[in-house]
C-alpha atoms as a PDB file:
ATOM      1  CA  UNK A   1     132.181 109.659  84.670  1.00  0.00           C
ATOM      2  CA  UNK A   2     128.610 108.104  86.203  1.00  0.00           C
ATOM      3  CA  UNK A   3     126.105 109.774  86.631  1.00  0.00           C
ATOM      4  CA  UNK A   4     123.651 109.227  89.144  1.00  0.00           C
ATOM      5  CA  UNK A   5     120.672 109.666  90.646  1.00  0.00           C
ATOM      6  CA  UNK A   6     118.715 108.840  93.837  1.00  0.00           C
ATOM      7  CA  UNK A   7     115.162 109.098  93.765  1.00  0.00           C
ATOM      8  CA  UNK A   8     112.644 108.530  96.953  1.00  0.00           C
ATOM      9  CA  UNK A   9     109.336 108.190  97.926  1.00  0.00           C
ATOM     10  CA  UNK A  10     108.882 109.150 101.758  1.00  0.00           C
ATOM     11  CA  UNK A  11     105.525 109.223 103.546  1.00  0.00           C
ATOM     12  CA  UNK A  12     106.890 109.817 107.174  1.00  0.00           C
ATOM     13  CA  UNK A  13     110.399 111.066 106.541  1.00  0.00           C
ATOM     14  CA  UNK A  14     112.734 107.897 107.516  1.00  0.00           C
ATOM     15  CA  UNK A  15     113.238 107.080 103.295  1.00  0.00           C
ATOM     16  CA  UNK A  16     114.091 110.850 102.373  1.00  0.00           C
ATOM     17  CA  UNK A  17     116.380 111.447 105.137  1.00  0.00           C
ATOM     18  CA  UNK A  18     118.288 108.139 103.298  1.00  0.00           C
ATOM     19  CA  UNK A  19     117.626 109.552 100.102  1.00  0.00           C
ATOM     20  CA  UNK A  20     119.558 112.951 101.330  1.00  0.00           C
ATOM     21  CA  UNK A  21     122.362 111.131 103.359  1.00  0.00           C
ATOM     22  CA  UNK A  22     122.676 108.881 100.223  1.00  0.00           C
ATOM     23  CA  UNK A  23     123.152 112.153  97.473  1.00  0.00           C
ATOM     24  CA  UNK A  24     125.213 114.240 100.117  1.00  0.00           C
ATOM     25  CA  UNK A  25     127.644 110.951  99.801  1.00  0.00           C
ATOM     26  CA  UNK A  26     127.413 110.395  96.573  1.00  0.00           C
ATOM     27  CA  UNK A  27     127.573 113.991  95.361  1.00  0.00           C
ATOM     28  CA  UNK A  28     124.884 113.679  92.943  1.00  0.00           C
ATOM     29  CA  UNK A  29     121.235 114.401  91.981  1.00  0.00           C
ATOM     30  CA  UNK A  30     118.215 113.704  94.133  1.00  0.00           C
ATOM     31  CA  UNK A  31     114.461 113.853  93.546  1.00  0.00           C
ATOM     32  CA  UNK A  32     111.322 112.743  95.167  1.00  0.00           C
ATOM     33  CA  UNK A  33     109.566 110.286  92.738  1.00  0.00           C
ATOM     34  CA  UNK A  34     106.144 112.421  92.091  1.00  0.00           C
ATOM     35  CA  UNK A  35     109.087 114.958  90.827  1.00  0.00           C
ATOM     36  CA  UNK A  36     111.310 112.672  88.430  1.00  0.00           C
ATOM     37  CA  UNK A  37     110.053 112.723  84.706  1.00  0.00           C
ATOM     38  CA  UNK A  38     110.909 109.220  84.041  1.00  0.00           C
ATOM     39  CA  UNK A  39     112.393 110.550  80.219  1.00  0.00           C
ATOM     40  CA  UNK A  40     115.297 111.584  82.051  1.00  0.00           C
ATOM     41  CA  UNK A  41     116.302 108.345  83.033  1.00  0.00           C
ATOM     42  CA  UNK A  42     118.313 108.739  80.164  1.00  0.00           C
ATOM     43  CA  UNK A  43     120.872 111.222  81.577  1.00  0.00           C
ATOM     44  CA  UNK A  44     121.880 108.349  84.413  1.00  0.00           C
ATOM     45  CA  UNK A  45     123.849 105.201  84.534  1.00  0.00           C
ATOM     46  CA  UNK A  46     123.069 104.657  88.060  1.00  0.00           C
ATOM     47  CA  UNK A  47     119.705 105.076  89.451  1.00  0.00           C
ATOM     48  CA  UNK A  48     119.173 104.616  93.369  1.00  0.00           C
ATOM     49  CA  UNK A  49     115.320 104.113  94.333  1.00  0.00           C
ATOM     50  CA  UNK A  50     114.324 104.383  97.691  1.00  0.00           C
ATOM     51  CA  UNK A  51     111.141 103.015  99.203  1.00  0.00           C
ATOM     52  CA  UNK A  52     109.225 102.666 102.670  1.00  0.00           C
ATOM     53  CA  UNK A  53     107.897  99.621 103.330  1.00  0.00           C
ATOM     54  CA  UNK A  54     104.165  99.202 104.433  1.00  0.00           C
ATOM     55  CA  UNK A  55     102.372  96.125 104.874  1.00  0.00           C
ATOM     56  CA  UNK A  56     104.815  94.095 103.004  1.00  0.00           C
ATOM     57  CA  UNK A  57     105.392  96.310 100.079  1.00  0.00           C
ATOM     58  CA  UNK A  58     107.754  99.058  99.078  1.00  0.00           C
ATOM     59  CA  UNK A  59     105.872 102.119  98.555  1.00  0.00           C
ATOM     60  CA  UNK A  60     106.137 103.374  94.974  1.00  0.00           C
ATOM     61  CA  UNK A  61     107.793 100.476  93.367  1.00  0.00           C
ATOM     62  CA  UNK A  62     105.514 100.116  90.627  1.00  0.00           C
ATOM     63  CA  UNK A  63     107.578 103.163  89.603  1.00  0.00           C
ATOM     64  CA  UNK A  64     111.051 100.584  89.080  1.00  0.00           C
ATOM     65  CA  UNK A  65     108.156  98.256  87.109  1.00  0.00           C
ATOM     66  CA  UNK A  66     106.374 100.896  85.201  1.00  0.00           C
ATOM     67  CA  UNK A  67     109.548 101.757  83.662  1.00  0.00           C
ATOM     68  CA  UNK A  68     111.399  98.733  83.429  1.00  0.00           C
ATOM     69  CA  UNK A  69     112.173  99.314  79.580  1.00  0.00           C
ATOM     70  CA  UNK A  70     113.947 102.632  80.485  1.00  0.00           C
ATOM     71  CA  UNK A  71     115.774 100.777  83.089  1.00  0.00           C
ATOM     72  CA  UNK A  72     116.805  97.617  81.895  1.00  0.00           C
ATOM     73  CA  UNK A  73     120.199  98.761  80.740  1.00  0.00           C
ATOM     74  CA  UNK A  74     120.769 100.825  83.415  1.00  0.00           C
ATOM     75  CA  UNK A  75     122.762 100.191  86.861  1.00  0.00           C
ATOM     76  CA  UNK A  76     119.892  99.676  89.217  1.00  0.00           C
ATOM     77  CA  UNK A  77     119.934  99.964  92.966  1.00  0.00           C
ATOM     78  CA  UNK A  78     116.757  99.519  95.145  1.00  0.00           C
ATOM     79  CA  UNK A  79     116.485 100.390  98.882  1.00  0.00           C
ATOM     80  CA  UNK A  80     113.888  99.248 101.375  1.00  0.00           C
ATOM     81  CA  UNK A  81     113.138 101.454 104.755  1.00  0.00           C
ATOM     82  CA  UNK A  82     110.891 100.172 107.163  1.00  0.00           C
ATOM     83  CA  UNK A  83     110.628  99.144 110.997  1.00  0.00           C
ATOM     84  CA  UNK A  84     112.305  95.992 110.337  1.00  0.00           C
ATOM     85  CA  UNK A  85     115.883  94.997 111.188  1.00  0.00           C
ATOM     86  CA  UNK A  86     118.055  94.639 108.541  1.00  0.00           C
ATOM     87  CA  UNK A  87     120.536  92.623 110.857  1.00  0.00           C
ATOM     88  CA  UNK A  88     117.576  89.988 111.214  1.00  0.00           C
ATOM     89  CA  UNK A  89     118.101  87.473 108.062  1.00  0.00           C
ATOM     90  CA  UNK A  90     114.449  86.321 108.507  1.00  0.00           C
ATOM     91  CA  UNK A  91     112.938  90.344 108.254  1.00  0.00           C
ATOM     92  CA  UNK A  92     115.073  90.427 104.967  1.00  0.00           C
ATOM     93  CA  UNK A  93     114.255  87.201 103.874  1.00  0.00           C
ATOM     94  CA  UNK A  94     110.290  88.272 104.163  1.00  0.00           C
ATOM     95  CA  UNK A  95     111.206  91.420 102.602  1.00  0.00           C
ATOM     96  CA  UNK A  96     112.666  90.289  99.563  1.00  0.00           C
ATOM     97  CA  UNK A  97     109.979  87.405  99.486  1.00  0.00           C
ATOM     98  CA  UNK A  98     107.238  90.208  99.236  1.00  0.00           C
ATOM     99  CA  UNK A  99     109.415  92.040  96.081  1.00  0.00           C
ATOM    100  CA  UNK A 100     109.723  88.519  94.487  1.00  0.00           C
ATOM    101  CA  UNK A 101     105.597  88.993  94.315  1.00  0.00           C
ATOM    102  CA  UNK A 102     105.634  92.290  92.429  1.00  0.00           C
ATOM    103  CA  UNK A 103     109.512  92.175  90.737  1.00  0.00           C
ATOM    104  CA  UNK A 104     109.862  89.869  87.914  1.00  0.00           C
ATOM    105  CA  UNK A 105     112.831  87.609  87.962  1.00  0.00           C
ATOM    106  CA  UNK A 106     114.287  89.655  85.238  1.00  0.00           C
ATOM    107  CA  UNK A 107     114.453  92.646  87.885  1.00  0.00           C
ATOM    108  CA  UNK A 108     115.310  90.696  90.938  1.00  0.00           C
ATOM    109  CA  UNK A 109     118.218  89.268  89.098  1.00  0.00           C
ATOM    110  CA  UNK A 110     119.093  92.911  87.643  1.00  0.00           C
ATOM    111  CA  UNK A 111     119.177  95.025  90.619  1.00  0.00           C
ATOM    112  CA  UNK A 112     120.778  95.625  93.976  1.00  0.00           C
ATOM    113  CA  UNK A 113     118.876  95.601  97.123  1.00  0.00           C
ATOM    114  CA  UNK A 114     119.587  97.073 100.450  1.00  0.00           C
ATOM    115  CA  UNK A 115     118.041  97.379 103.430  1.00  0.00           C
ATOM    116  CA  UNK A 116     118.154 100.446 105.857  1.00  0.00           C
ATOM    117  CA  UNK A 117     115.734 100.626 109.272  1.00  0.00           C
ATOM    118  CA  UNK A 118     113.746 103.555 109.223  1.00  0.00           C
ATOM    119  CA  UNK A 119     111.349 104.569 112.202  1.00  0.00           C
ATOM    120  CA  UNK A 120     107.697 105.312 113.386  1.00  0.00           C
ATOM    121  CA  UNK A 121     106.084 108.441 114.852  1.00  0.00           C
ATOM    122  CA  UNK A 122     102.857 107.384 115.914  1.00  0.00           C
ATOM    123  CA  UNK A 123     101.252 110.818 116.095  1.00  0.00           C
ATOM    124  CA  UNK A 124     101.875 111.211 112.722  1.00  0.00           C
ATOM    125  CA  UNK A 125     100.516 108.339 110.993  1.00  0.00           C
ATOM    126  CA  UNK A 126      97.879 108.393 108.858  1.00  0.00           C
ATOM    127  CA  UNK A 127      94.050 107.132 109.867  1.00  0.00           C
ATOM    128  CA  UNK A 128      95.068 103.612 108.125  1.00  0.00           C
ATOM    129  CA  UNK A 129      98.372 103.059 109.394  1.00  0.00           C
ATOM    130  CA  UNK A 130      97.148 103.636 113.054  1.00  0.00           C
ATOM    131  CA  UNK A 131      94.670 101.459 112.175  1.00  0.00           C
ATOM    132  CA  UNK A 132      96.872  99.145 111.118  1.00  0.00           C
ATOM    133  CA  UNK A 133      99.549  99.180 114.136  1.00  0.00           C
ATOM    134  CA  UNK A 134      96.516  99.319 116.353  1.00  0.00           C
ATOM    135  CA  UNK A 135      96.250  95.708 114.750  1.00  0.00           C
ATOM    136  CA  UNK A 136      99.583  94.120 114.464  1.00  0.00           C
ATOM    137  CA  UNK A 137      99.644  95.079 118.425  1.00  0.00           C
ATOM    138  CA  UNK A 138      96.268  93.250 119.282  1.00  0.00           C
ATOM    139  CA  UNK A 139      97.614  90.470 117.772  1.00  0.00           C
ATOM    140  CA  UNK A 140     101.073  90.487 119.148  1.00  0.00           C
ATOM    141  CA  UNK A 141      99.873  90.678 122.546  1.00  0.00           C
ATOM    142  CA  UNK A 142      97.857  87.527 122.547  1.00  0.00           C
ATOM    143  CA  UNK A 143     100.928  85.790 121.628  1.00  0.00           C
ATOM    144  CA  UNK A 144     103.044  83.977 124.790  1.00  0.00           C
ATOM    145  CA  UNK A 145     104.995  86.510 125.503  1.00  0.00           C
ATOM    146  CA  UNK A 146     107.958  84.084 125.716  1.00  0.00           C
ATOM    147  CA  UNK A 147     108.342  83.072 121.973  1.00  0.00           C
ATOM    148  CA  UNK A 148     108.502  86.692 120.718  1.00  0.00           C
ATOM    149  CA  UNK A 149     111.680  88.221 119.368  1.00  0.00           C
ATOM    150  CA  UNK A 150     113.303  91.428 121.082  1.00  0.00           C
ATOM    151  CA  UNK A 151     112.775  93.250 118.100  1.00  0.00           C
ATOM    152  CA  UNK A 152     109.268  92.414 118.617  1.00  0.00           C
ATOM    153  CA  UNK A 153     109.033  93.373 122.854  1.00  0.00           C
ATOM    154  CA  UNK A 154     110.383  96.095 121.954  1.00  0.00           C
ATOM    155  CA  UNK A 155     107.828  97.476 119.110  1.00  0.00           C
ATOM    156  CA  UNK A 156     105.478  96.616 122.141  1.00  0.00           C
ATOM    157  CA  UNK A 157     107.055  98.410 124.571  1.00  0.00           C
ATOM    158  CA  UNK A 158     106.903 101.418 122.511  1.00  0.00           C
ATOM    159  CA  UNK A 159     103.736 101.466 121.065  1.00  0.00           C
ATOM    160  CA  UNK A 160     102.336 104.912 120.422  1.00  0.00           C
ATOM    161  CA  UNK A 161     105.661 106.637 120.700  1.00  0.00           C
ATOM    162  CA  UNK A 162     108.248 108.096 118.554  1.00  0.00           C
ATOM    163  CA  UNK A 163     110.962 105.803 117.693  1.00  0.00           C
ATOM    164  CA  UNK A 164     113.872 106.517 115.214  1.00  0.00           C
ATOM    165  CA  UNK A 165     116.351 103.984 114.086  1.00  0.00           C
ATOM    166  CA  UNK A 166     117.558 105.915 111.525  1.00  0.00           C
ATOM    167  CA  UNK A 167     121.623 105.903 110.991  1.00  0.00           C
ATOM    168  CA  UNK A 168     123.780 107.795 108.445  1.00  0.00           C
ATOM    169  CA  UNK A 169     126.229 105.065 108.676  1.00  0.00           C
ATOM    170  CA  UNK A 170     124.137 102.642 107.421  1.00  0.00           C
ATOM    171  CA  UNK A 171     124.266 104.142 103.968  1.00  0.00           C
ATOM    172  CA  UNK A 172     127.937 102.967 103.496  1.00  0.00           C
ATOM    173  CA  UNK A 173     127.455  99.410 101.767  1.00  0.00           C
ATOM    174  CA  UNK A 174     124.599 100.612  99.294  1.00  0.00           C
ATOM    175  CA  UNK A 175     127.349 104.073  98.686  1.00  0.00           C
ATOM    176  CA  UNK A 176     130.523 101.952  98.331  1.00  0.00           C
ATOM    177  CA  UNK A 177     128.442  99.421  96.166  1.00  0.00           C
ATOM    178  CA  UNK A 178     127.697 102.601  93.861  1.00  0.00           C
ATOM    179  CA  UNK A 179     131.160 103.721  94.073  1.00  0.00           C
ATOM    180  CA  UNK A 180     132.862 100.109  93.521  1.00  0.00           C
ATOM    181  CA  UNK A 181     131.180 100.370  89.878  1.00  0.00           C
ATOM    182  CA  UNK A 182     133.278 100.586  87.337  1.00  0.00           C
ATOM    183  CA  UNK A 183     133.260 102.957  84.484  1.00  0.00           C
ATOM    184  CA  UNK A 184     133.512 100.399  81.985  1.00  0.00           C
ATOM    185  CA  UNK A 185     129.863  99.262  82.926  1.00  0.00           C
ATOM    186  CA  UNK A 186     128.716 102.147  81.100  1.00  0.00           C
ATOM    187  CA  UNK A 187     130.534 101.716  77.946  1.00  0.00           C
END
């Protein structure tokens, strides 16, 4: 039998709220990533990270690099949580663009990614991702309003609020992935 493990790092709540959807389905173990020893990466064949994305980059994925040697025979799956759509092919194509920069070929062509769309609550974000939002919109709005993508309008049109795209349902490719694997992968 597989064992497995999901393991998370959240800074707003949108990647742990995966990260528990993801376990509850998958009836196994579930840590945040400050709480994982990575020495018992030896008790799983499957290990599920999940990351928020910020500025391009998946928070706590130097974690997957760090311990690449532990991993490498392992069944690795890597999710992404962020604002973006996951429908759109160019947000994933950026995405995974940005983890070619910090995953080695080696890992890219070793893992499974999946993308799940998170949310925002503006109140809560720290000093440097207001800062940062406070940004992206300055320089959103002195684009012609014409050539920008609904996805975009509409981080515009709700700018400072509380947003959540969040959906249990979109957990079922990266589960059935993990349940489609075959016990003989671990022989």
């Amino acid at each position: 039998m597989r064992k497995i493990v999901v393991i998370y790092e959240s800074k707003y709540g949108s990647t742990r709220c995966y990260a528990q959807w993801i376990a509850e389905e998958l009836m196994c173990s579930l840590f945040e990533r400050k709480d994982f020893n990575p020495k018992d990466f030896t008790k799983y064949d499957v290990i599920i990270y999940g990351g928020g994305l910020y500025a391009g980059g998946v928070s706590g994925i130097k974690f997957i690099t760090q311990n690449w040697k532990l991993l490498k025979n392992k069944q690795v799956v890597l999710y992404t949580c962020g604002l973006a759509d996951p429908e759109d092919t160019d947000n994933i194509s950026t995405i995974r663009k940005s983890l070619s920069k910090i995953l080695s070929p080696e890992i890219l062509e070793q893992i499974r990614l999946f993308h799940l769309r998170g949310g925002i609550d503006y109140s809560r974000l720290s000093f440097t991702h207001k800062a940062m939002m406070s940004m992206l919109r300055r320089m959103l709005l002195k684009k012609d309003p014409d050539s920008l993508s609904e996805e975009v309008k509409q981080l515009l049109e709700t700018y400072g609020k509380c947003i959540n795209f969040t959906n249990r349902e979109s957990i079922w490719p990266l589960t059935q992935y993990v349940l489609s694997l075959s016990d003989t992968c671990f022989n």
